[in-house]
PDB file of N, CA and C in Angstrom:
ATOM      1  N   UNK A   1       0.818  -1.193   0.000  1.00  0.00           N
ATOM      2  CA  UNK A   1       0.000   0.000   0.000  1.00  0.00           C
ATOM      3  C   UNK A   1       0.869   1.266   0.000  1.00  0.00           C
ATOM      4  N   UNK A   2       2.092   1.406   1.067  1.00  0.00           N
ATOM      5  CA  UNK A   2       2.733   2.410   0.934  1.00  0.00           C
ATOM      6  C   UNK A   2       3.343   2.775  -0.188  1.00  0.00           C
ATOM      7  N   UNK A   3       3.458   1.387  -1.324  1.00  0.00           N
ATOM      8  CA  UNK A   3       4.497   1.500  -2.407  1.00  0.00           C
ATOM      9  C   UNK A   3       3.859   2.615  -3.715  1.00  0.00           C
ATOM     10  N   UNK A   4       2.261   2.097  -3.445  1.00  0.00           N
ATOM     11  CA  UNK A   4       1.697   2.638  -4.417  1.00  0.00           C
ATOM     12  C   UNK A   4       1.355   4.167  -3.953  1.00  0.00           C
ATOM     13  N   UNK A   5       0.529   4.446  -3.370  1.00  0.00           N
ATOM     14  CA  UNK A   5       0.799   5.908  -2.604  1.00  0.00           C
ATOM     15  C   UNK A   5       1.808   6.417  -3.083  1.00  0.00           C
ATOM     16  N   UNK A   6       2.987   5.789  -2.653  1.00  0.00           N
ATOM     17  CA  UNK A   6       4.657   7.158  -3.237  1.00  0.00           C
ATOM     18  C   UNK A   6       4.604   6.990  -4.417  1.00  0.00           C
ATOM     19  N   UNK A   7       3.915   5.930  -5.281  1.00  0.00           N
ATOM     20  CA  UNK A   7       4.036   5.998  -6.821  1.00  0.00           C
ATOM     21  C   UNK A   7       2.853   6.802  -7.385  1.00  0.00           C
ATOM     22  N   UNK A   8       1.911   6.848  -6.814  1.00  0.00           N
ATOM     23  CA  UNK A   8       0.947   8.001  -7.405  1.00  0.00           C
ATOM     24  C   UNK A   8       1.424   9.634  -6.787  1.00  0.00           C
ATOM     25  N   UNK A   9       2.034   9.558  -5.920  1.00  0.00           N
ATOM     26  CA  UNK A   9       2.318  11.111  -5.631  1.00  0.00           C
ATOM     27  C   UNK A   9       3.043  11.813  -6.316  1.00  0.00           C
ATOM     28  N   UNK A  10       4.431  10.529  -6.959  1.00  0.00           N
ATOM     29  CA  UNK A  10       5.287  10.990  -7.811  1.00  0.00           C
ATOM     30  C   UNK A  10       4.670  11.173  -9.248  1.00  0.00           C
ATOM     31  N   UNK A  11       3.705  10.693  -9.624  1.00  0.00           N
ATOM     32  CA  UNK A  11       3.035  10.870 -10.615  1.00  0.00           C
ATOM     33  C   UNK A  11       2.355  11.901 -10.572  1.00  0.00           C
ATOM     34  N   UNK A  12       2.036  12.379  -9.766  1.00  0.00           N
ATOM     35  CA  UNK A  12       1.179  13.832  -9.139  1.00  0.00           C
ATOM     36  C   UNK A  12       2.527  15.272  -9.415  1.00  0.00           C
ATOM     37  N   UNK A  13       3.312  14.649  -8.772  1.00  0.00           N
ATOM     38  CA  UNK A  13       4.246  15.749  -9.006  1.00  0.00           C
ATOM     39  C   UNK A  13       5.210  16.040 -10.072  1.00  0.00           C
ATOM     40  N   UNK A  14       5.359  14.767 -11.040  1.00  0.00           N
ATOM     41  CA  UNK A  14       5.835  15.401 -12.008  1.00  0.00           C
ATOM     42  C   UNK A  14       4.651  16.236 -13.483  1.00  0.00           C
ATOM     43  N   UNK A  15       3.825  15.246 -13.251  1.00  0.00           N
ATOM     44  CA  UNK A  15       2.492  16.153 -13.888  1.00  0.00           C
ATOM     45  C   UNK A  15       2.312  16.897 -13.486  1.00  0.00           C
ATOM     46  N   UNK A  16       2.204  17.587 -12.608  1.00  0.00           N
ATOM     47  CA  UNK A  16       1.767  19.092 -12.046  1.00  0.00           C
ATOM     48  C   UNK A  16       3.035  19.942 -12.777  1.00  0.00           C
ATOM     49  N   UNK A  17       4.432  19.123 -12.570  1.00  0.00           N
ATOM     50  CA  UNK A  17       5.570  19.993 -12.623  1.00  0.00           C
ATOM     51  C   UNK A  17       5.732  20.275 -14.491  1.00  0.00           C
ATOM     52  N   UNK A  18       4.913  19.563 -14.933  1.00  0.00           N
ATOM     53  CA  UNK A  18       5.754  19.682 -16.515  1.00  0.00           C
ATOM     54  C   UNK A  18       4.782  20.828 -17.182  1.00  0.00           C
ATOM     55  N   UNK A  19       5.187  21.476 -18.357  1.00  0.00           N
ATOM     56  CA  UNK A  19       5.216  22.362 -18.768  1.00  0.00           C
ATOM     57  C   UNK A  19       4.097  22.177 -20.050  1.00  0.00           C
ATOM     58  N   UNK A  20       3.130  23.200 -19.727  1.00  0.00           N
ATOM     59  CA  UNK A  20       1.704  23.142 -20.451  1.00  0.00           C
ATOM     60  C   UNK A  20       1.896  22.967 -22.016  1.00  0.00           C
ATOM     61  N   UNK A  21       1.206  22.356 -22.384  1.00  0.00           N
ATOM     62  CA  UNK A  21       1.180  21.906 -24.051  1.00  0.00           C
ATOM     63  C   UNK A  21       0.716  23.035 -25.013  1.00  0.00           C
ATOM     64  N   UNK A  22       1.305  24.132 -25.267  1.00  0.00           N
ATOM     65  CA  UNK A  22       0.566  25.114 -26.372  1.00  0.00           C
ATOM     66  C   UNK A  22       0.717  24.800 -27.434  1.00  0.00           C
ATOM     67  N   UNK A  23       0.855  24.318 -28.223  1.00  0.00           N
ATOM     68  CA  UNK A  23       0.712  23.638 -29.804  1.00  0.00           C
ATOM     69  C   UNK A  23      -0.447  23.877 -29.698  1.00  0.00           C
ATOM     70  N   UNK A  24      -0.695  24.566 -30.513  1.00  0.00           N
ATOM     71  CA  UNK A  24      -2.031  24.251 -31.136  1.00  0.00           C
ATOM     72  C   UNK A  24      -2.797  25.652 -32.416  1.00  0.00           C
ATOM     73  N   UNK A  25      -4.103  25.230 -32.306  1.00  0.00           N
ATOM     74  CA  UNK A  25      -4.238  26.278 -33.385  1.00  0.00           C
ATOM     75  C   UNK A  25      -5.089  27.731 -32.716  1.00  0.00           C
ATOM     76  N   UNK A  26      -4.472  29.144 -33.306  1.00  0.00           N
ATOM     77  CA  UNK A  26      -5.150  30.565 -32.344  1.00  0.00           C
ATOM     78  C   UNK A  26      -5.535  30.968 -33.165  1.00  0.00           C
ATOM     79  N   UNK A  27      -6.267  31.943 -33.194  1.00  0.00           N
ATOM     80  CA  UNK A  27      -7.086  32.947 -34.143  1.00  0.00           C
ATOM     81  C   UNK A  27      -6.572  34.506 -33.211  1.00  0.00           C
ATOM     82  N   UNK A  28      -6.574  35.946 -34.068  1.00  0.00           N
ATOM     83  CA  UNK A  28      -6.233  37.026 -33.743  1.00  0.00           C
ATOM     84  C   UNK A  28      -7.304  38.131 -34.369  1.00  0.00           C
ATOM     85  N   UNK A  29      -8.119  38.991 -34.020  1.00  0.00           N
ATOM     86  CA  UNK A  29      -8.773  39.778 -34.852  1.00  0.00           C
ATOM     87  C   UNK A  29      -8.022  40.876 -34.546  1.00  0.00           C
ATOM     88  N   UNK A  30      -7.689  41.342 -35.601  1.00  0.00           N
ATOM     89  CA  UNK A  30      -7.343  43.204 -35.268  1.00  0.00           C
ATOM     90  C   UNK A  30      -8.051  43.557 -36.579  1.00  0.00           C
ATOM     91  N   UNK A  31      -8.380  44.941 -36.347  1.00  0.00           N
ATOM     92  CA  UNK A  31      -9.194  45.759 -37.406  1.00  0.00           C
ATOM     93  C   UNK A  31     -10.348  44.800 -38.654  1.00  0.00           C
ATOM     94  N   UNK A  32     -10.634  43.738 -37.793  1.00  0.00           N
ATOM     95  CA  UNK A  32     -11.890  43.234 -38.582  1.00  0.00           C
ATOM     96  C   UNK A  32     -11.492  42.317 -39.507  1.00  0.00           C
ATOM     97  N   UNK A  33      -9.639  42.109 -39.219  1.00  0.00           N
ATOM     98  CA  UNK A  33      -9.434  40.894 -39.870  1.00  0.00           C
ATOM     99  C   UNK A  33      -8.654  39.828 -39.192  1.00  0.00           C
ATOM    100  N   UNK A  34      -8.829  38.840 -39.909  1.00  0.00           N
ATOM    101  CA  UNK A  34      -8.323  37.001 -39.095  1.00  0.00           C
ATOM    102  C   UNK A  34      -7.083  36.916 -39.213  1.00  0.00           C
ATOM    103  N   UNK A  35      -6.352  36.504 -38.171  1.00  0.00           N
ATOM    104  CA  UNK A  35      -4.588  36.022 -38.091  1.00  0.00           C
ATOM    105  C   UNK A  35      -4.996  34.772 -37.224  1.00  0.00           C
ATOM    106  N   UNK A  36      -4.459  33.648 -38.284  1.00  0.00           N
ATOM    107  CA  UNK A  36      -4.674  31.925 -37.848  1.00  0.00           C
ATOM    108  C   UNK A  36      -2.989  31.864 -37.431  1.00  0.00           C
ATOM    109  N   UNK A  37      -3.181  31.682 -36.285  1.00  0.00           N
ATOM    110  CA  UNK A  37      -1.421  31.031 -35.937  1.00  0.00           C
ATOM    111  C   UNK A  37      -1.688  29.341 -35.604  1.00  0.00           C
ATOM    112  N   UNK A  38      -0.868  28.449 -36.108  1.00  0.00           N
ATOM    113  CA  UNK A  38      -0.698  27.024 -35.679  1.00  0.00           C
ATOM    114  C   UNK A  38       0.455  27.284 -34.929  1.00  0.00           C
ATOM    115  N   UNK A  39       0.599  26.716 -34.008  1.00  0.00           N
ATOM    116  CA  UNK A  39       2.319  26.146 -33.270  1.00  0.00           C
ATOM    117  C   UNK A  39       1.844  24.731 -33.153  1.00  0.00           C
ATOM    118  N   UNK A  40       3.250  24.248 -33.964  1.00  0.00           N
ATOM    119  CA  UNK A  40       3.147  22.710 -33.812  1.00  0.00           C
ATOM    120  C   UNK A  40       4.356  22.030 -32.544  1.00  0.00           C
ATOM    121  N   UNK A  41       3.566  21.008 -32.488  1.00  0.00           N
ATOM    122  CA  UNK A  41       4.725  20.506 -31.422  1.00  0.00           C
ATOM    123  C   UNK A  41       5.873  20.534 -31.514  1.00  0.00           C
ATOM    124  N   UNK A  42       6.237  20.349 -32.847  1.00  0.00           N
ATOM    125  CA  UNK A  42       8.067  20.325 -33.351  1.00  0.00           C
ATOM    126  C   UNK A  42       8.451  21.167 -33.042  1.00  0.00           C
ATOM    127  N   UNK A  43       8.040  22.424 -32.491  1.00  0.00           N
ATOM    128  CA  UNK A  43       8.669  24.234 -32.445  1.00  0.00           C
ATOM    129  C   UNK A  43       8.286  24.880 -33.662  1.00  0.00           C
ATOM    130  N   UNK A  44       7.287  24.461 -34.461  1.00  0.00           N
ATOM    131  CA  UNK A  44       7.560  25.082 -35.979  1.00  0.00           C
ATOM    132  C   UNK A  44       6.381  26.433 -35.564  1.00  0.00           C
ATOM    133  N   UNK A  45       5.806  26.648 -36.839  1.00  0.00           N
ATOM    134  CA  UNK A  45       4.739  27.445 -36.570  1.00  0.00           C
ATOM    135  C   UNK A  45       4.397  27.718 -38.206  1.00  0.00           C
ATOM    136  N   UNK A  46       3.121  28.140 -37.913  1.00  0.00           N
ATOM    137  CA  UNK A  46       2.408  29.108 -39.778  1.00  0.00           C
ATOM    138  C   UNK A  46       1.283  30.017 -39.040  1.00  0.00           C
ATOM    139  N   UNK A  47       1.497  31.279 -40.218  1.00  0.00           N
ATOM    140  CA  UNK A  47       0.660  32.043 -39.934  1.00  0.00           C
ATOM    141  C   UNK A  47       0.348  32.113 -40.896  1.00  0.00           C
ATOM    142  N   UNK A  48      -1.224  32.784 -40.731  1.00  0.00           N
ATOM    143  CA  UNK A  48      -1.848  32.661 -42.155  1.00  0.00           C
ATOM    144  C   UNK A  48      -2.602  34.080 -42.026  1.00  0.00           C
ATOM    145  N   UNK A  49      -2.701  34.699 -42.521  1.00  0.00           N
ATOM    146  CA  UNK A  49      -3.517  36.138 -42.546  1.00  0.00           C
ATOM    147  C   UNK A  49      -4.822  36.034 -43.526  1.00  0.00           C
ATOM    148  N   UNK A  50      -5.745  36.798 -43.214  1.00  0.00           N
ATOM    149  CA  UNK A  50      -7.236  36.773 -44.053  1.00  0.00           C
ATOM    150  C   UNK A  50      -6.253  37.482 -44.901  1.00  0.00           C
ATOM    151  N   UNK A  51      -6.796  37.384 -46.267  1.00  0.00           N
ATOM    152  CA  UNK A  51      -6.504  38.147 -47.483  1.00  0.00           C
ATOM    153  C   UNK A  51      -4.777  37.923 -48.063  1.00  0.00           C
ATOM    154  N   UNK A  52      -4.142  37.289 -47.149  1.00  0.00           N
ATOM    155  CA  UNK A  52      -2.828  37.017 -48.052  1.00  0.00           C
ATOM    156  C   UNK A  52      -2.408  35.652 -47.761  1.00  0.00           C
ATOM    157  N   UNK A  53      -3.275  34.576 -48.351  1.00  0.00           N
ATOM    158  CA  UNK A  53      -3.356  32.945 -48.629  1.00  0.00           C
ATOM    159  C   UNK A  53      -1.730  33.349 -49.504  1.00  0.00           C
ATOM    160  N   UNK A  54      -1.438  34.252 -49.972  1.00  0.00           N
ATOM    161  CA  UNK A  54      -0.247  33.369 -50.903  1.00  0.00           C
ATOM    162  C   UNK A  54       1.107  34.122 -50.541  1.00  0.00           C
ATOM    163  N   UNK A  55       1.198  34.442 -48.907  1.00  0.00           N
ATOM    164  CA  UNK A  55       2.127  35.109 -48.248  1.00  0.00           C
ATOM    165  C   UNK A  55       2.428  34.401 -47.085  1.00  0.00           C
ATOM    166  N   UNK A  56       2.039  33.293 -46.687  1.00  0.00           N
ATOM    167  CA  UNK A  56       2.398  32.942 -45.223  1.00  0.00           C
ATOM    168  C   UNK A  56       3.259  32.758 -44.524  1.00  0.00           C
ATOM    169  N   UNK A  57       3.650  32.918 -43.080  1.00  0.00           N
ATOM    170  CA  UNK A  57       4.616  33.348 -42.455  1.00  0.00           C
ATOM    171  C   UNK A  57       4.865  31.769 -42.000  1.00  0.00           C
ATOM    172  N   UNK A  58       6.302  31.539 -41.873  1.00  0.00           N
ATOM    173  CA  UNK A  58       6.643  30.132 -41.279  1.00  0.00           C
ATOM    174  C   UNK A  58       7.798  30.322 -40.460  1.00  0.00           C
ATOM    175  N   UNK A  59       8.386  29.804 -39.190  1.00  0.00           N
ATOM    176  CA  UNK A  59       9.135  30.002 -38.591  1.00  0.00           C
ATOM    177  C   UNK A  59       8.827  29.129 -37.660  1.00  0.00           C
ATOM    178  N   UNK A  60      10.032  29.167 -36.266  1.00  0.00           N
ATOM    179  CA  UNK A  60       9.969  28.623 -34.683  1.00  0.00           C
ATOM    180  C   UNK A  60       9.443  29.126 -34.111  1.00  0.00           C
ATOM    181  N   UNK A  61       8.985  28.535 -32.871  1.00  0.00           N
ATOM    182  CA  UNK A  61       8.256  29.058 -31.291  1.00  0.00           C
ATOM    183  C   UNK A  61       9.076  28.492 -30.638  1.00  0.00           C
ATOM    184  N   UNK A  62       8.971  29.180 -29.108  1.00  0.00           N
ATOM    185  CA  UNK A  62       9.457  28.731 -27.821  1.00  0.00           C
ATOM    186  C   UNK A  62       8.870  29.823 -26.821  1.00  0.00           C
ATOM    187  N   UNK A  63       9.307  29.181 -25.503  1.00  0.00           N
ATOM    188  CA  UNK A  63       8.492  29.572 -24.576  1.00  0.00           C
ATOM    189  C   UNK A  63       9.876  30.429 -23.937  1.00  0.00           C
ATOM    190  N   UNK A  64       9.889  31.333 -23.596  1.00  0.00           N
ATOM    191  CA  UNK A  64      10.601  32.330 -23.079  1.00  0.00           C
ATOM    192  C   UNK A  64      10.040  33.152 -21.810  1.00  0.00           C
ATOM    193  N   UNK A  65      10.117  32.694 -20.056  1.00  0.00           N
ATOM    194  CA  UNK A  65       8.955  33.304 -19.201  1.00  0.00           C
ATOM    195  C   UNK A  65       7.686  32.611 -19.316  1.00  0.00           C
ATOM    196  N   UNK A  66       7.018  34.061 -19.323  1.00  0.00           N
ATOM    197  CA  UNK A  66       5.582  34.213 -19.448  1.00  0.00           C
ATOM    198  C   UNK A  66       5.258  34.303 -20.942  1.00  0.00           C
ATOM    199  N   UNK A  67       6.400  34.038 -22.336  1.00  0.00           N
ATOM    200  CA  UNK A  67       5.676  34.544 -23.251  1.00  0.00           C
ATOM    201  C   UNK A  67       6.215  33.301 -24.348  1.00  0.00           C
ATOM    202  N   UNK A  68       5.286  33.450 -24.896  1.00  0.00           N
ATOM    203  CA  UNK A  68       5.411  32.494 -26.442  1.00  0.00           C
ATOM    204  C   UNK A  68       5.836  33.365 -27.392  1.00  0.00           C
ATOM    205  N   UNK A  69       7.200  32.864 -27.683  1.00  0.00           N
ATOM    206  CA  UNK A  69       7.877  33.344 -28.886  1.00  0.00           C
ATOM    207  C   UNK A  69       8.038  33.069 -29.950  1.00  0.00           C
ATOM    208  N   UNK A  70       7.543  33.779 -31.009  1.00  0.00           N
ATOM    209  CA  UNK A  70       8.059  32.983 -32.662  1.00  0.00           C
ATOM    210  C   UNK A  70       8.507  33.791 -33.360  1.00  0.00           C
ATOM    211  N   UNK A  71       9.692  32.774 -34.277  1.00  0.00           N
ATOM    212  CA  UNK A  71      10.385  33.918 -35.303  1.00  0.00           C
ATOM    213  C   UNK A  71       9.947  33.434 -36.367  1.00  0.00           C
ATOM    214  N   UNK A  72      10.167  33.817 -37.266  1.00  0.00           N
ATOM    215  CA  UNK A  72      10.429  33.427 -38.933  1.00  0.00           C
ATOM    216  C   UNK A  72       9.474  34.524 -39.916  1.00  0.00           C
ATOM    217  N   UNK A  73       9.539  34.364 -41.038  1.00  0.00           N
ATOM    218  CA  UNK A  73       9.546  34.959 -42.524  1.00  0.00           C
ATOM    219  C   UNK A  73       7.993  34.528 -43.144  1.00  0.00           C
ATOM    220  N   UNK A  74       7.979  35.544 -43.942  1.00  0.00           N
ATOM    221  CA  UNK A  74       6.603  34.943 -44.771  1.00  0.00           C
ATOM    222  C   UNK A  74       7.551  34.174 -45.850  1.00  0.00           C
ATOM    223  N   UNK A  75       6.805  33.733 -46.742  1.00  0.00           N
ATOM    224  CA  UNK A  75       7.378  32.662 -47.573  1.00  0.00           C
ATOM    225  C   UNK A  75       8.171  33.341 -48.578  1.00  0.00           C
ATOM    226  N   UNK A  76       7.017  33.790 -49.407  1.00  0.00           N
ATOM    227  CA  UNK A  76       7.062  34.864 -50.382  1.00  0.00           C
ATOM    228  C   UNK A  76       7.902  36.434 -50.553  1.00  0.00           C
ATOM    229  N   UNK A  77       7.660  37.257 -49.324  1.00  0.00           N
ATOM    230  CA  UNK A  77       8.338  38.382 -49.215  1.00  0.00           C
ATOM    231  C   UNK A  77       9.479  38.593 -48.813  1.00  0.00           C
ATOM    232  N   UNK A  78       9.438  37.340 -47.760  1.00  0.00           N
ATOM    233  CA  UNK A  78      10.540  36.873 -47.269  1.00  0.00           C
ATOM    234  C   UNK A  78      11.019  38.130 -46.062  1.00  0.00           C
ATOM    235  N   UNK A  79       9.512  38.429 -45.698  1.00  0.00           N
ATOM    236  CA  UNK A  79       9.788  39.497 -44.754  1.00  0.00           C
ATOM    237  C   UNK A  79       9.811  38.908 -43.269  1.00  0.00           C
ATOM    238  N   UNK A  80      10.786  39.364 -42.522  1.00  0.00           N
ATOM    239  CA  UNK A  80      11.052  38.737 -40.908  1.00  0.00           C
ATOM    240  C   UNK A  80       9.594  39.160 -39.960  1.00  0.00           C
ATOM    241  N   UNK A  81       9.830  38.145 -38.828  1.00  0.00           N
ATOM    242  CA  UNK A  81       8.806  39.003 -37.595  1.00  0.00           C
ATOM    243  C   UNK A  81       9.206  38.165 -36.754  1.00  0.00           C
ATOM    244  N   UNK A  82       8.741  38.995 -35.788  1.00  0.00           N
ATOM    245  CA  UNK A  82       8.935  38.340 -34.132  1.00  0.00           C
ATOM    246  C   UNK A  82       7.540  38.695 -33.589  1.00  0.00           C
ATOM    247  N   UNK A  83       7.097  37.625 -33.267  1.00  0.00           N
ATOM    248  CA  UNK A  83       5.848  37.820 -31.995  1.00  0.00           C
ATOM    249  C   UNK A  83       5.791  37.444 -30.849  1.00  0.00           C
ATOM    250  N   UNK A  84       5.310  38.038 -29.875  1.00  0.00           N
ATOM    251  CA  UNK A  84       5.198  38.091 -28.040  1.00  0.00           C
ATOM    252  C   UNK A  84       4.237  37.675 -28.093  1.00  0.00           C
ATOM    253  N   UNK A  85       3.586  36.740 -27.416  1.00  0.00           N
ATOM    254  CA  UNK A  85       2.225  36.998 -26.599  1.00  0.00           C
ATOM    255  C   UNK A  85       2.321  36.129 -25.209  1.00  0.00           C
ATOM    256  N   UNK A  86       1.632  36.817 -24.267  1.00  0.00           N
ATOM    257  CA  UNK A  86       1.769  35.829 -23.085  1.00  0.00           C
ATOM    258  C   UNK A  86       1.294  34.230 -22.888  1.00  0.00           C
ATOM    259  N   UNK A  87       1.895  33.703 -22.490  1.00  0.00           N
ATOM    260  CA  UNK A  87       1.484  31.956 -22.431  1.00  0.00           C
ATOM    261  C   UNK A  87       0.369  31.684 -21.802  1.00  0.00           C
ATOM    262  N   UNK A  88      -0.198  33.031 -20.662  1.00  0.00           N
ATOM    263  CA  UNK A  88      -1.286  32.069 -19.868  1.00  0.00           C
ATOM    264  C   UNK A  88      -2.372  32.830 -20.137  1.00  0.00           C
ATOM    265  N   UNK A  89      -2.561  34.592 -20.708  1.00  0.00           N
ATOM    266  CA  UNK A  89      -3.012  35.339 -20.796  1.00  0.00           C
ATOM    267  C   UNK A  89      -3.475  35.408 -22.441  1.00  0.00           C
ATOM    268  N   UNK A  90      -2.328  34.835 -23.324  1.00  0.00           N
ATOM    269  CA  UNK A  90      -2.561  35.039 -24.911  1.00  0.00           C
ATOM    270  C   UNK A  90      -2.663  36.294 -25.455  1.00  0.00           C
ATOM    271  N   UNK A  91      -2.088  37.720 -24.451  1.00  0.00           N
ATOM    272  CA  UNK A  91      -2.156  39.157 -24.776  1.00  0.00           C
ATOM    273  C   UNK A  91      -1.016  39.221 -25.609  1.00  0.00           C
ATOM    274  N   UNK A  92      -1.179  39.520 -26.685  1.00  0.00           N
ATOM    275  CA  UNK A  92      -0.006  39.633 -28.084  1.00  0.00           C
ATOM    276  C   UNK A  92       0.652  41.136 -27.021  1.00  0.00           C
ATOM    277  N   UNK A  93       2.093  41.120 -26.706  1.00  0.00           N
ATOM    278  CA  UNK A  93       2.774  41.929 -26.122  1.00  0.00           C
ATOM    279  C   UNK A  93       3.688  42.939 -26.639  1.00  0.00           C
ATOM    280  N   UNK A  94       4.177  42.035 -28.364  1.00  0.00           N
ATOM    281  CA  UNK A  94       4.586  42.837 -29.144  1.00  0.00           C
ATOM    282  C   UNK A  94       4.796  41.905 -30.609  1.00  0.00           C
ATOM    283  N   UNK A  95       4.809  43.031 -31.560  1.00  0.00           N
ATOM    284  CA  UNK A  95       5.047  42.087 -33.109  1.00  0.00           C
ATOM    285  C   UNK A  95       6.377  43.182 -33.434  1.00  0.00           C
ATOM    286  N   UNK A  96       7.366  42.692 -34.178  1.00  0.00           N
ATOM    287  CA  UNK A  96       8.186  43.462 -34.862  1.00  0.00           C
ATOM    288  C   UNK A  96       8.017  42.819 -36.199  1.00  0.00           C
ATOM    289  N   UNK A  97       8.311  43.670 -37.468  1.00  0.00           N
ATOM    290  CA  UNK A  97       8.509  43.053 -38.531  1.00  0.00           C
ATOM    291  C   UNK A  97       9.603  43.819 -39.561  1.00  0.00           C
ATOM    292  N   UNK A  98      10.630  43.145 -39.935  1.00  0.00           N
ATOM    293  CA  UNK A  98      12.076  43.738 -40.560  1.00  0.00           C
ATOM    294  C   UNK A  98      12.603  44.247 -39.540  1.00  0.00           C
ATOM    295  N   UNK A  99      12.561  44.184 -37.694  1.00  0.00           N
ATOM    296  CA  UNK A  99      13.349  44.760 -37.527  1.00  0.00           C
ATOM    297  C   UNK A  99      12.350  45.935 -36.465  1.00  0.00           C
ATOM    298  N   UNK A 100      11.441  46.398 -37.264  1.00  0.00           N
ATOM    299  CA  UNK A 100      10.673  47.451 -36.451  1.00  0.00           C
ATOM    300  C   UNK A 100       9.394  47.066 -35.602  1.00  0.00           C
ATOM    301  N   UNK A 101       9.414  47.237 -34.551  1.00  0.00           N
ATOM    302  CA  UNK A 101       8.234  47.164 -33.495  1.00  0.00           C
ATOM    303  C   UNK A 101       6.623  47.904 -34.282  1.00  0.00           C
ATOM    304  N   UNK A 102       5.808  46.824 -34.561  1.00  0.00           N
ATOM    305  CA  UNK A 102       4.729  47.131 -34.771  1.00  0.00           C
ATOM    306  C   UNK A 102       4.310  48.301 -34.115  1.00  0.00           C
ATOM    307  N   UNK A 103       3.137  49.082 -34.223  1.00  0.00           N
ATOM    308  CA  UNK A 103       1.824  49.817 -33.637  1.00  0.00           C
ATOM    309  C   UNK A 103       1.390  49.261 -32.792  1.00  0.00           C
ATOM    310  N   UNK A 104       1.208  48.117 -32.571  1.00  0.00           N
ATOM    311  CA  UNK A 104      -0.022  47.093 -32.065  1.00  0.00           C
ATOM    312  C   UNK A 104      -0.934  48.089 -30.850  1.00  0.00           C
ATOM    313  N   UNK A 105      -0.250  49.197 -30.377  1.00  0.00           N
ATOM    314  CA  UNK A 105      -0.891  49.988 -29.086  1.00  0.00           C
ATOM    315  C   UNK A 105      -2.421  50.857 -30.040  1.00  0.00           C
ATOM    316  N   UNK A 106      -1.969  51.222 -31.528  1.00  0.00           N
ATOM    317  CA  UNK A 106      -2.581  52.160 -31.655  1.00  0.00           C
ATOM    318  C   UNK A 106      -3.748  51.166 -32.491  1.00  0.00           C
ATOM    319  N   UNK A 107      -3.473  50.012 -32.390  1.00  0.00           N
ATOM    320  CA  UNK A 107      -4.737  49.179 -33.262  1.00  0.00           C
ATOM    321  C   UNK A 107      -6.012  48.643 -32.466  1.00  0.00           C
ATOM    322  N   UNK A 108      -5.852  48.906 -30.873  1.00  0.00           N
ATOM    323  CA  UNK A 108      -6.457  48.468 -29.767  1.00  0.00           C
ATOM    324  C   UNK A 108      -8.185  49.263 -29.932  1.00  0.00           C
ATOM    325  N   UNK A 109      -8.808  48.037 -29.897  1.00  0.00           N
ATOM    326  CA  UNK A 109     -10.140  48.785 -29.940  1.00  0.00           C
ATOM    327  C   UNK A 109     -10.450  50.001 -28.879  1.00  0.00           C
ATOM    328  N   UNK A 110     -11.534  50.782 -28.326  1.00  0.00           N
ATOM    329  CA  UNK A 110     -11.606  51.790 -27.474  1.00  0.00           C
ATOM    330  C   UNK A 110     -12.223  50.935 -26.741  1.00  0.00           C
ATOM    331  N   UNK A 111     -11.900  50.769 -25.533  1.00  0.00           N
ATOM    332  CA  UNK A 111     -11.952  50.223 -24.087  1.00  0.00           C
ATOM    333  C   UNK A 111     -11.838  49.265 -23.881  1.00  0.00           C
ATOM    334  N   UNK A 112     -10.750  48.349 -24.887  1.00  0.00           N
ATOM    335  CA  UNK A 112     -10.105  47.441 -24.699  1.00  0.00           C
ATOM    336  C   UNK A 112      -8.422  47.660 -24.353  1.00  0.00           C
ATOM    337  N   UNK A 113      -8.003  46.629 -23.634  1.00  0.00           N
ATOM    338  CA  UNK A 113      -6.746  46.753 -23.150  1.00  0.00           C
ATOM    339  C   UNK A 113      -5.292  45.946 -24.131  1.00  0.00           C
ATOM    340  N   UNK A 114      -6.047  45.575 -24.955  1.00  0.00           N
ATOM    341  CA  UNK A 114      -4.961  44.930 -26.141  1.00  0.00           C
ATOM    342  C   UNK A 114      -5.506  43.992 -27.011  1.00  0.00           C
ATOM    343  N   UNK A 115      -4.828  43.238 -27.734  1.00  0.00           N
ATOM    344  CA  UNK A 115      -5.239  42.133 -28.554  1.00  0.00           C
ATOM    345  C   UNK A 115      -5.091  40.918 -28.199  1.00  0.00           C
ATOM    346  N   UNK A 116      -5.893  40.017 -27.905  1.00  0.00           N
ATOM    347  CA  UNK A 116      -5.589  38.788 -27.503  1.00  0.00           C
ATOM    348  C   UNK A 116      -5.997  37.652 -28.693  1.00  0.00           C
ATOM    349  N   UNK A 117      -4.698  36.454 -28.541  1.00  0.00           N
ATOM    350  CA  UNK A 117      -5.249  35.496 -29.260  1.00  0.00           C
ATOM    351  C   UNK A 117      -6.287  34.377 -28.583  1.00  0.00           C
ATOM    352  N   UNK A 118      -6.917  33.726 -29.263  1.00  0.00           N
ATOM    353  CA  UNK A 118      -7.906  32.904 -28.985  1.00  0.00           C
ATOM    354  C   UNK A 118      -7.449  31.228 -29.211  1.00  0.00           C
ATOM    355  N   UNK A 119      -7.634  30.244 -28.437  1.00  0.00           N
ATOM    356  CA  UNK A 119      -7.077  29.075 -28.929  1.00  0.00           C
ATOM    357  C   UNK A 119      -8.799  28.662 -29.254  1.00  0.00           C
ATOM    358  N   UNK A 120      -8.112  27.912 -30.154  1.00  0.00           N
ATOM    359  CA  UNK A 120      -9.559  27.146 -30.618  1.00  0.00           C
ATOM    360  C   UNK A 120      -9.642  25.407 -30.481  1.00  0.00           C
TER     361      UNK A 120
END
């Protein structure tokens, strides 16, 4: 009896201890249009934007803190970005692209506090 007890506790505690599964697929609205992010388990990622099916962004994720990080390029333009958003919150914290820090402050609806992604 005692054996099993310390074997379910340890099972208790390394599940509690391991690190939440975000892979998966988000949605983003800003200004009335759709940003589909996948993160796949491998670290990869795709973004897909309403209206530019033949531009999509592909790159890595990782977890950095509190925030989910991804780099990489659209396919096509071959333009860079970096995106923030928090891991437990999903508040996009910052986008850069080539280099320069998005707007993202001035795209915020009125009496909202930022953009959040949505897991679906």
């Amino acid at each position: 009896m005692k054996h099993i007890l310390t074997t379910i506790a340890a099972v208790l505690l390394v599940g509690c201890g391991s690190e939440p599964n975000y892979s998966g697929n988000y949605t983003l609205n800003v200004d009335g249009k759709s940003l589909s992010l996948e993160l796949k388990p491998d670290g990869s990622f795709i973004v897909m934007a309403e209206g530019m099916t033949d531009d999509d962004a592909v790159g890595t994720w990782k977890v950095e803190g509190d925030l989910l990080v991804g780099e990489g390029a659209s396919k096509r333009t071959k333009r860079e970005m970096v995106m923030k958003f928090n891991k437990t919150t999903l508040k996009l914290t910052s986008l850069s692209l080539n280099g320069r820090e998005a707007p993202i402050d001035k795209t915020i609806p009125e009496g909202a506090d930022g953009h959040y992604f949505k897991k679906n």
